[in-house]
Protein backbone atom coordinates (compact mmCIF):
# COMPACT_ATOMS: atom_id res chain seq x y z
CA UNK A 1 -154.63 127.70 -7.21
CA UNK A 2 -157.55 128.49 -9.90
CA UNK A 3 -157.20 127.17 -13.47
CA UNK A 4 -157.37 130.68 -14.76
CA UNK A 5 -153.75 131.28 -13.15
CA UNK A 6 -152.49 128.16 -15.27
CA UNK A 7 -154.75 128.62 -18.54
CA UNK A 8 -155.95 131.32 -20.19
CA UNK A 9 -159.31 131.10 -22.37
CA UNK A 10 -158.45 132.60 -25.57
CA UNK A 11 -162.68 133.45 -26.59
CA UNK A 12 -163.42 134.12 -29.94
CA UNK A 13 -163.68 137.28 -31.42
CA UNK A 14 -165.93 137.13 -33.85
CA UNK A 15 -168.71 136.40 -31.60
CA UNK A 16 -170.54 139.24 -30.60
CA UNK A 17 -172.29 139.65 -27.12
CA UNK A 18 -175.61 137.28 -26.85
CA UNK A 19 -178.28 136.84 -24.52
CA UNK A 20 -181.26 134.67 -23.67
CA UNK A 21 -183.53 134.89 -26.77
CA UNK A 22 -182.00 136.07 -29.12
CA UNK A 23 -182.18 134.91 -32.95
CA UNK A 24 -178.48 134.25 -34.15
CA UNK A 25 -176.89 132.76 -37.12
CA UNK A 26 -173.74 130.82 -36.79
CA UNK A 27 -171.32 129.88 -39.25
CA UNK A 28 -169.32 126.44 -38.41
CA UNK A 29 -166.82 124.90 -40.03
CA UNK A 30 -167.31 121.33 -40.88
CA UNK A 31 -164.66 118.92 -41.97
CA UNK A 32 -165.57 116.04 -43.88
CA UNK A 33 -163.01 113.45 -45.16
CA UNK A 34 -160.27 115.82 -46.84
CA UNK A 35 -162.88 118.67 -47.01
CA UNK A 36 -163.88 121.49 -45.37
CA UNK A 37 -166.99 123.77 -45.78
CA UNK A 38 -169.23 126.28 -43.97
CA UNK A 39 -172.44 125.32 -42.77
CA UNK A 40 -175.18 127.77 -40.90
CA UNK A 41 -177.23 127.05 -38.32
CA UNK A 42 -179.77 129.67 -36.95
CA UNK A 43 -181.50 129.32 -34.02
CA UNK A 44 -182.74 130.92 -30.98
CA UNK A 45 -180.26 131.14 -27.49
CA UNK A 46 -182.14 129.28 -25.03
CA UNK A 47 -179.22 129.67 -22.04
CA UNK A 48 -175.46 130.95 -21.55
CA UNK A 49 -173.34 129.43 -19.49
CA UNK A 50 -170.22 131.69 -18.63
CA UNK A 51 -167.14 129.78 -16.60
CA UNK A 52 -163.61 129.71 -16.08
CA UNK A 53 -163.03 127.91 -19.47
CA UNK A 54 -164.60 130.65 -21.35
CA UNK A 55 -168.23 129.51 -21.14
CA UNK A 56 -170.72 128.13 -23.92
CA UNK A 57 -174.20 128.89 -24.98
CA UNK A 58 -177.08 126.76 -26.03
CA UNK A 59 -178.75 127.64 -29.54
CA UNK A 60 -182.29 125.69 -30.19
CA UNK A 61 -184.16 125.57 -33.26
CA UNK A 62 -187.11 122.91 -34.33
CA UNK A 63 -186.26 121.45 -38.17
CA UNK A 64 -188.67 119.60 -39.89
CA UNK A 65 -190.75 119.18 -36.69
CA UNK A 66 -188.02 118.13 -34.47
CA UNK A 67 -186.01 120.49 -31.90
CA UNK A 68 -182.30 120.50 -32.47
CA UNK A 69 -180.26 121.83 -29.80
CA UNK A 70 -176.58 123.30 -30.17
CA UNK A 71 -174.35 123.85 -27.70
CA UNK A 72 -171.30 125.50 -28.88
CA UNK A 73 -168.31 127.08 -26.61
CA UNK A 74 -167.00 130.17 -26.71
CA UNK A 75 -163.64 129.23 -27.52
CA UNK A 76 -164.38 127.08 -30.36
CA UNK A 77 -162.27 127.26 -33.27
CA UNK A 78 -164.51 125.78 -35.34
CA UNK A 79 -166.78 129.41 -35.46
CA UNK A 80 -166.45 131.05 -38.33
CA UNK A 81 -168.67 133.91 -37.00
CA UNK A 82 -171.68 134.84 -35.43
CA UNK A 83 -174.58 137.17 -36.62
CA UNK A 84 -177.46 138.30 -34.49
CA UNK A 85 -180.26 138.44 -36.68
CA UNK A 86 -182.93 139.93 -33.73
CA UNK A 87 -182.81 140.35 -30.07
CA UNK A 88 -185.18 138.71 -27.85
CA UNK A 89 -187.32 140.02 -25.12
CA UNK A 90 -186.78 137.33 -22.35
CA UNK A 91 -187.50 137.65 -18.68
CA UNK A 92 -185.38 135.01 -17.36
CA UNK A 93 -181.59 133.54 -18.10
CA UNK A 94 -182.55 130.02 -19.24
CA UNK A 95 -185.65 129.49 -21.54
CA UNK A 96 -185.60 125.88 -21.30
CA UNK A 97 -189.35 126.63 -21.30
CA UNK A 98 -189.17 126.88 -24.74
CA UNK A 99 -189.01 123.04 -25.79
CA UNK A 100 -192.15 122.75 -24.87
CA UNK A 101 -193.81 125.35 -26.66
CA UNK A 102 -194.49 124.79 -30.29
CA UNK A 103 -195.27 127.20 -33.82
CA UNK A 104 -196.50 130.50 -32.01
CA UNK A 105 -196.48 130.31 -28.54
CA UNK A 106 -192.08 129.95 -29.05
CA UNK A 107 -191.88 133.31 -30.43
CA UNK A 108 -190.59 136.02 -27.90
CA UNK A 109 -190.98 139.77 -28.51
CA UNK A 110 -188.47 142.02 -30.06
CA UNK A 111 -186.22 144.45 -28.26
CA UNK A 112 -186.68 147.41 -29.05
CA UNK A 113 -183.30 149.36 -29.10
CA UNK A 114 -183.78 153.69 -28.71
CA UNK A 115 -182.22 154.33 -32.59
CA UNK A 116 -185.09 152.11 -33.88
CA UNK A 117 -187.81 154.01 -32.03
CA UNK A 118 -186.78 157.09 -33.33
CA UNK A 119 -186.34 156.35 -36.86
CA UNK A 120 -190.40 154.81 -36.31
CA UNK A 121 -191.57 158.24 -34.77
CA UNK A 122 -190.44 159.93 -37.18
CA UNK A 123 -191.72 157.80 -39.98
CA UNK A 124 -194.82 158.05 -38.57
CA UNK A 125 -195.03 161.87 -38.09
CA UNK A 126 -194.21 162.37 -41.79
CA UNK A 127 -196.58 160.22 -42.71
CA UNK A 128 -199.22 162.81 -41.44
């Protein structure tokens, strides 16, 4: 008998597909006392872990000198939503790498997607 037969992960929707190194910015809902409110954290996917309950990914960003690390399931109810602000040219599936790197040597290159190649060839040629 597998847990899936019993449970089924109910993943959120409003999180879009990620990978390793790539820039997001999450929305999470924080309670405090009788309050509620939105607060953003944006940081760079360091690994993704996908498993019967749904999975969870690891977000890392360095504030005020000091890496923070966030690891947040899929299934959470507590995501508002999930923006991916630029997508990451990584090599590998876990960039755990990364917390030891500081400033520029953390930076990874951009994707390049084919609509955004185009649109900076032809920019280019009219600029002739």
């Amino acid at each position: 008998m597998d847990i899936r037969e019993l449970v089924k992960p109910n993943v959120n929707e409003s999180i879009p597909q990620l990978s390793p190194g790539d820039t997001v910015r999450v929305s999470l809902r924080v309670r405090e006392g009788d309050r509620e409110r939105i607060q953003n954290f944006q940081g760079m996917v360091i690994r993704i872990r996908r498993g019967v309950d749904g999975g969870r990914f690891t977000l890392r960003r360095v504030a005020y000198g000091v890496g923070v690390e966030y690891t947040l399931p899929y299934q959470s109810p507590l995501i508002e939503k999930v923006e991916v602000l630029r997508r990451g040219k990584a090599r590998r599936a876990k960039l755990y790498y990364m917390r030891n790197l500081s400033a520029k040597r953390a930076r990874l290159k951009e994707k390049r997607s084919p609509a955004r190649v185009a649109s900076a060839e032809a920019t280019s040629e009219e600029g002739e």
